[in-house]
C-alpha atoms as a PDB file:
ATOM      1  CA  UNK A   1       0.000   0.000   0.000  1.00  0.00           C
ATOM      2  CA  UNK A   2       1.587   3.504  -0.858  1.00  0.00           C
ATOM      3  CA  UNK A   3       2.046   6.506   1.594  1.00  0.00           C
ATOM      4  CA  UNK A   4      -1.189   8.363   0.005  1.00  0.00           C
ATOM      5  CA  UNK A   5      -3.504   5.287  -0.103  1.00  0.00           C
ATOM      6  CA  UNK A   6      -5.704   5.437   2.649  1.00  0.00           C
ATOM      7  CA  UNK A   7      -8.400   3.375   4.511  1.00  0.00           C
ATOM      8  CA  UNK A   8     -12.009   4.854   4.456  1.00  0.00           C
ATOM      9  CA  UNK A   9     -12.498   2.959   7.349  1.00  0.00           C
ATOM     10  CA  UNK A  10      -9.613   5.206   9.477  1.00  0.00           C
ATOM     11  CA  UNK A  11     -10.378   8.358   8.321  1.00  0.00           C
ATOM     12  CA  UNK A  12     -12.372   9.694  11.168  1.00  0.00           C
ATOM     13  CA  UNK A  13     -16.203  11.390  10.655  1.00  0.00           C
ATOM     14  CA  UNK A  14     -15.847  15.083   9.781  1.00  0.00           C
ATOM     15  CA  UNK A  15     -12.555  16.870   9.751  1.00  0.00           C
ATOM     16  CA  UNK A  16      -9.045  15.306  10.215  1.00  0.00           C
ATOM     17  CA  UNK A  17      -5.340  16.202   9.108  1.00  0.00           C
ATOM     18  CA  UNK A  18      -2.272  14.265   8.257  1.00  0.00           C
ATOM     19  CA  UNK A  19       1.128  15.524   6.844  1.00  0.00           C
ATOM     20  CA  UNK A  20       2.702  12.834   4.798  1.00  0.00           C
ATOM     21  CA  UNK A  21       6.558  12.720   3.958  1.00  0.00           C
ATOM     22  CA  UNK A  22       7.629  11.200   0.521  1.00  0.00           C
ATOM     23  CA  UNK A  23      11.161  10.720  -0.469  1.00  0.00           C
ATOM     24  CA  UNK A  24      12.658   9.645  -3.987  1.00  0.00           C
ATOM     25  CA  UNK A  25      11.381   6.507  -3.960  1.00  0.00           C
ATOM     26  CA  UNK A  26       7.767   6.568  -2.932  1.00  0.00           C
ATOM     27  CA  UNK A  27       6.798   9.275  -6.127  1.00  0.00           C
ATOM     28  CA  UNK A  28       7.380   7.803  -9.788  1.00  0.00           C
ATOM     29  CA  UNK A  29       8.351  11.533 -11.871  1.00  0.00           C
ATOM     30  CA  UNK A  30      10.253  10.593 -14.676  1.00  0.00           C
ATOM     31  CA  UNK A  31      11.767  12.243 -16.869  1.00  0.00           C
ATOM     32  CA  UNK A  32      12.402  14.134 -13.438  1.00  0.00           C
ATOM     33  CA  UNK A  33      14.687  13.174 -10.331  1.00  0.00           C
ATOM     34  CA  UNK A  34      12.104  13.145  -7.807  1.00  0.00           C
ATOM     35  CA  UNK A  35      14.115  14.183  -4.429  1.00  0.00           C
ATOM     36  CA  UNK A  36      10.874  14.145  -2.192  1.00  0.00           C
ATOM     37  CA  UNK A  37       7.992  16.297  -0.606  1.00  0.00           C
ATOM     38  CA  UNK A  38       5.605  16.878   2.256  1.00  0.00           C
ATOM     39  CA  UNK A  39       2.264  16.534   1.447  1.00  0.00           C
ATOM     40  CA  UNK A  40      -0.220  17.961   4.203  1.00  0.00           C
ATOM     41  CA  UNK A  41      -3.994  16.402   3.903  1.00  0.00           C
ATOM     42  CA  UNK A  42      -7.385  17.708   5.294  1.00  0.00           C
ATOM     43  CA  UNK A  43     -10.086  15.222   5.007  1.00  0.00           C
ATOM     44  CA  UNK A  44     -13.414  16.166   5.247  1.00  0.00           C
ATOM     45  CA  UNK A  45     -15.604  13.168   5.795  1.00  0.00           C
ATOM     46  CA  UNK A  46     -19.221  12.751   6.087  1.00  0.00           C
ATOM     47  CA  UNK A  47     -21.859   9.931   4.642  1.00  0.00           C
ATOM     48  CA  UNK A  48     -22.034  10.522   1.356  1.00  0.00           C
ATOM     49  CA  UNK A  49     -18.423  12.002   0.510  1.00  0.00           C
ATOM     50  CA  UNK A  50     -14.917  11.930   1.680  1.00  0.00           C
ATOM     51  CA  UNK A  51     -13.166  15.521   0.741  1.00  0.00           C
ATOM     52  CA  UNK A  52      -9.416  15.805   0.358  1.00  0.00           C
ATOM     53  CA  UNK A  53      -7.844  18.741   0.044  1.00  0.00           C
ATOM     54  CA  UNK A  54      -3.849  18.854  -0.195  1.00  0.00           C
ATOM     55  CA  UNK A  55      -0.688  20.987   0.236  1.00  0.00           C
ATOM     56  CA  UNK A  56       2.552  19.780  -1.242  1.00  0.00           C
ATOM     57  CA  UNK A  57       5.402  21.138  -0.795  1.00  0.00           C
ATOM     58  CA  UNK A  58       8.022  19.035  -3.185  1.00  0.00           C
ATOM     59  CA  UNK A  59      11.871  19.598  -4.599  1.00  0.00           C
ATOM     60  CA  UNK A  60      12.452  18.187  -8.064  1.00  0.00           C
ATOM     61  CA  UNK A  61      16.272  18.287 -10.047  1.00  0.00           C
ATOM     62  CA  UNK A  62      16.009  19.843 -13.109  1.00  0.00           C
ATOM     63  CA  UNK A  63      18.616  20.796 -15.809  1.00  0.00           C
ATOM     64  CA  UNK A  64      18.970  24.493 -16.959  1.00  0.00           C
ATOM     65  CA  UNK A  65      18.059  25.052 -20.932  1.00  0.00           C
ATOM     66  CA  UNK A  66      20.469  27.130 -20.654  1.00  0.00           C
ATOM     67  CA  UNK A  67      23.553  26.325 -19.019  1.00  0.00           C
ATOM     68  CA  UNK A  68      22.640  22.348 -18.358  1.00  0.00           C
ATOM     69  CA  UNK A  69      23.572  22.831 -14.842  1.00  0.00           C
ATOM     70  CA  UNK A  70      21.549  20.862 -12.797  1.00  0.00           C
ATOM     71  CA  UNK A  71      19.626  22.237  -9.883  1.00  0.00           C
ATOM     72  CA  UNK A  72      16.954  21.694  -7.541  1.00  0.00           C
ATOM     73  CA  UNK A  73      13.316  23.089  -8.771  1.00  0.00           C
ATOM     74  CA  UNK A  74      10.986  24.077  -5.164  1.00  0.00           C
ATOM     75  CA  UNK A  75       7.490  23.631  -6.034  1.00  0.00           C
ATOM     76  CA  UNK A  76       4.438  24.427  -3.945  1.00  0.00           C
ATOM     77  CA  UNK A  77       0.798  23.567  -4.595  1.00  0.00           C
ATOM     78  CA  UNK A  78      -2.942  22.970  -3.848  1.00  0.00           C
ATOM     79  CA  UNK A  79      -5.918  20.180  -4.682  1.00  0.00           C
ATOM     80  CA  UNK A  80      -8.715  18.605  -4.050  1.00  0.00           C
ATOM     81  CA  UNK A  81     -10.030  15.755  -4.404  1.00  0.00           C
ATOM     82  CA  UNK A  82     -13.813  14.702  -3.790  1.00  0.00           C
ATOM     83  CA  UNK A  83     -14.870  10.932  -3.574  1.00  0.00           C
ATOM     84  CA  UNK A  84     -18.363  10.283  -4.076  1.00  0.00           C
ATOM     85  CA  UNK A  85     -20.615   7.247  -4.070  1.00  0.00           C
ATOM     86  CA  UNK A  86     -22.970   7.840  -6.775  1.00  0.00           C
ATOM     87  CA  UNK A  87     -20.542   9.871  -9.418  1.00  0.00           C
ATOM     88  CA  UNK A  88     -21.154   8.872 -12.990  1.00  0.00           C
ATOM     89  CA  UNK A  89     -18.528  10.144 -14.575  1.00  0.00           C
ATOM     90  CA  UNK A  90     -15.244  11.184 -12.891  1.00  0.00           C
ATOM     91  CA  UNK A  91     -14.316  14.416 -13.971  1.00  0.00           C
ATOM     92  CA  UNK A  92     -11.230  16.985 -12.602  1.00  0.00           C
ATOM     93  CA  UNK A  93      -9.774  20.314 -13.910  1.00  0.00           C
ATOM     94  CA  UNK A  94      -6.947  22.710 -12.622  1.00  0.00           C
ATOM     95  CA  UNK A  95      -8.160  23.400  -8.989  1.00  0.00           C
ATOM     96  CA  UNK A  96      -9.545  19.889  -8.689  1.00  0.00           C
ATOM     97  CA  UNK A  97     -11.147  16.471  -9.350  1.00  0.00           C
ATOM     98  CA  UNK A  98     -14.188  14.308  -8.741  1.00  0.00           C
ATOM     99  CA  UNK A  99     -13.615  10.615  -8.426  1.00  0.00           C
ATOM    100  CA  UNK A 100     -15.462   7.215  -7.404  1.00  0.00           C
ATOM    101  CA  UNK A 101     -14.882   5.228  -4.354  1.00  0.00           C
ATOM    102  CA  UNK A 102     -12.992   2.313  -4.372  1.00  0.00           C
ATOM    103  CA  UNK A 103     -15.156  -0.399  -2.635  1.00  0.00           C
ATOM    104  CA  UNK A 104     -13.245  -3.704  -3.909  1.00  0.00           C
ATOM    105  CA  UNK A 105     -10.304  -2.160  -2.197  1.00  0.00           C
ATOM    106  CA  UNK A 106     -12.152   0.323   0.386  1.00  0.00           C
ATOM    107  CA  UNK A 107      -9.727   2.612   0.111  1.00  0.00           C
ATOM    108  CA  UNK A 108      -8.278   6.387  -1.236  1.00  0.00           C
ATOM    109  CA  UNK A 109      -5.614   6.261  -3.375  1.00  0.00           C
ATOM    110  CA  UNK A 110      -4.038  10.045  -4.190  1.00  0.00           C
ATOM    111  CA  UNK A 111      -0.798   9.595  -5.617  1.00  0.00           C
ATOM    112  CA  UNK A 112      -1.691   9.844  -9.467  1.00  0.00           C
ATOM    113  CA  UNK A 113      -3.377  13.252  -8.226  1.00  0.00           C
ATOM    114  CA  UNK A 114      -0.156  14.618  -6.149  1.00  0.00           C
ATOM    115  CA  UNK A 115       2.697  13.552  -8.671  1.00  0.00           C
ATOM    116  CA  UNK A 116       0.258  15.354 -11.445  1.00  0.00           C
ATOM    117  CA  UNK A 117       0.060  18.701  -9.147  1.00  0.00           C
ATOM    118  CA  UNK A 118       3.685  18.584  -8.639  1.00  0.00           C
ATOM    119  CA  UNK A 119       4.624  17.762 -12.787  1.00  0.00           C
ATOM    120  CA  UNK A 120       1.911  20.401 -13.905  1.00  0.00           C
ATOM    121  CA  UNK A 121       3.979  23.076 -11.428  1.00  0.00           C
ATOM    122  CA  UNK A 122       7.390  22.447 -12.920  1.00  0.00           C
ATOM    123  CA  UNK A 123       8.136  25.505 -15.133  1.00  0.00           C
ATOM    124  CA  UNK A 124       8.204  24.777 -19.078  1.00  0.00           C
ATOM    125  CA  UNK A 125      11.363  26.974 -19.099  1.00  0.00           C
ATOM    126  CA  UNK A 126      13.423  26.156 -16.523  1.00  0.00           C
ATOM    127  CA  UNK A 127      16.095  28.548 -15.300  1.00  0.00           C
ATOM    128  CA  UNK A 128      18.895  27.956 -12.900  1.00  0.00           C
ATOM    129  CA  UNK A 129      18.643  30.160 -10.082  1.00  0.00           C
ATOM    130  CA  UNK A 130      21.561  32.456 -10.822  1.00  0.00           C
ATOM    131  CA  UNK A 131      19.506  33.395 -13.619  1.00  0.00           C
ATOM    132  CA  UNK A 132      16.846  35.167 -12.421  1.00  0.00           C
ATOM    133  CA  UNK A 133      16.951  38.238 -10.607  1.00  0.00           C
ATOM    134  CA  UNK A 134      14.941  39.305  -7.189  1.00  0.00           C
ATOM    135  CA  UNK A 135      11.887  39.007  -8.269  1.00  0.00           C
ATOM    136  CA  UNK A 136      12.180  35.280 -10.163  1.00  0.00           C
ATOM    137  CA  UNK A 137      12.154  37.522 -13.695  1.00  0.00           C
ATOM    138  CA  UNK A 138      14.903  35.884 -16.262  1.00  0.00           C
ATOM    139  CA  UNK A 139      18.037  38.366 -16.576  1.00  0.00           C
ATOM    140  CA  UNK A 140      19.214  39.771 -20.114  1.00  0.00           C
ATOM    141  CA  UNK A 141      21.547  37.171 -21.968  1.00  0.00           C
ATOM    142  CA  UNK A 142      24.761  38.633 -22.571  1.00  0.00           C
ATOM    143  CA  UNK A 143      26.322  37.878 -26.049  1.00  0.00           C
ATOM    144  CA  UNK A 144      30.236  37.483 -26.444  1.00  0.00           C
ATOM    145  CA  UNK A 145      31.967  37.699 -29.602  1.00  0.00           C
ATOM    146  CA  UNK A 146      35.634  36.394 -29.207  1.00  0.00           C
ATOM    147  CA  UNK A 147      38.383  37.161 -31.408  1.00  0.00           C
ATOM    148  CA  UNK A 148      38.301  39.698 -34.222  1.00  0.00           C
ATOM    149  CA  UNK A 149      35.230  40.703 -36.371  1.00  0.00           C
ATOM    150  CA  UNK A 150      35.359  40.789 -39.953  1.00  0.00           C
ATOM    151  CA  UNK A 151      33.076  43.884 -41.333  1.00  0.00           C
ATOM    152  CA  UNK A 152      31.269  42.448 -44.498  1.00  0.00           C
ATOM    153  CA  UNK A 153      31.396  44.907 -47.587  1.00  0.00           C
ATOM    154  CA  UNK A 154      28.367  44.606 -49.270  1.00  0.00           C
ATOM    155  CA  UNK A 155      29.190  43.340 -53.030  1.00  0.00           C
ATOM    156  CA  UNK A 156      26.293  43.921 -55.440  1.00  0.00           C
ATOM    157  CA  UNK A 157      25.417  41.188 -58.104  1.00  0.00           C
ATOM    158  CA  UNK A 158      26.971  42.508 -61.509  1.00  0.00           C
ATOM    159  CA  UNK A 159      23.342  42.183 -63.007  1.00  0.00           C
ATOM    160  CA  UNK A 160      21.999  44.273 -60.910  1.00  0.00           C
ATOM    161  CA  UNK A 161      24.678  47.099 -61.543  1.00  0.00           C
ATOM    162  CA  UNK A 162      23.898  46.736 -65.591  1.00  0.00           C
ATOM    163  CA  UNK A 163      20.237  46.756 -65.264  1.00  0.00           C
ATOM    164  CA  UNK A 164      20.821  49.522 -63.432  1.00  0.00           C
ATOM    165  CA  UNK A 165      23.148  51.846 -65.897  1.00  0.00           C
ATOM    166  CA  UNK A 166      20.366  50.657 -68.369  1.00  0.00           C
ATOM    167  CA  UNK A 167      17.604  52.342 -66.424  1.00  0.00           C
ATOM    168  CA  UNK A 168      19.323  55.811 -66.558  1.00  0.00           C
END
């Protein structure tokens, strides 16, 4: 059983908490190197529904586009989830989903829900860092020329200097 599969038979009736700790191992994120997160729950629970709602708070290694340095990516976020008995279709958008309950099983299984929250927060471009100034905005890129600069003449086609003396 993972870390965020749950019994619905030990979540307690109305409002509970847990923090959860995950390390490299417990969260599948490839093409990522997973390095681990905290993951605080609220559970809501009443007859008909179970509510989750989650924090995470993860690190991820990522390589910079532009220097390939590796570094480590913070990333913070917030779900929920809503389990319901008599859901027809499951459903879920950015700020959160709707699923079934499991009752082969009779449990709550988050974990395809938190490793999506954390992958969906991991920037498209991703900057090291030194990169970025104060307030997380990428810095100018500076452009070196080494070694002497040849100034290109512009040469004009032949043809076009003929059609040209033809014109006048």
């Amino acid at each position: 059983m993972s870390k965020l599969e749950f019994n619905i038979v030990e979540i307690p009736e109305g409002e509970s908490r847990r923090s959860v700790g995950l390390t490299d191992e417990d969260l599948d994120m490839s093409p990522y190197d997973f390095k681990g997160a905290e993951v605080d729950l609220h559970f809501y629970r009443t007859i008909h529904f179970i509510r989750v709602n989650f924090h995470v708070d993860a690190e991820v290694e990522l390589t910079c586009d532009r220097s390939l340095e590796s570094y480590i990516q913070p990333v913070a976020s917030d779900y929920e989830v809503l389990f319901k008995v008599d859901v027809q279709e499951e459903t879920e958008n950015e700020d959160g989903a709707v699923r079934r309950f499991n009752f082969s099983s009779n449990t709550l299984n988050i974990e395809g829900e938190v490793r999506d929250t954390i992958m969906l927060n991991i920037p498209i471009k991703k900057l090291h860092p030194k990169f970025l100034d104060e307030e997380g905005n990428p810095r100018e890129f500076e452009t070196r020329k080494y070694g002497e600069v040849e100034e290109e003449t512009e040469q004009i086609d032949p043809r076009w200097e003929k059609l040209k003396k033809l014109k006048n």
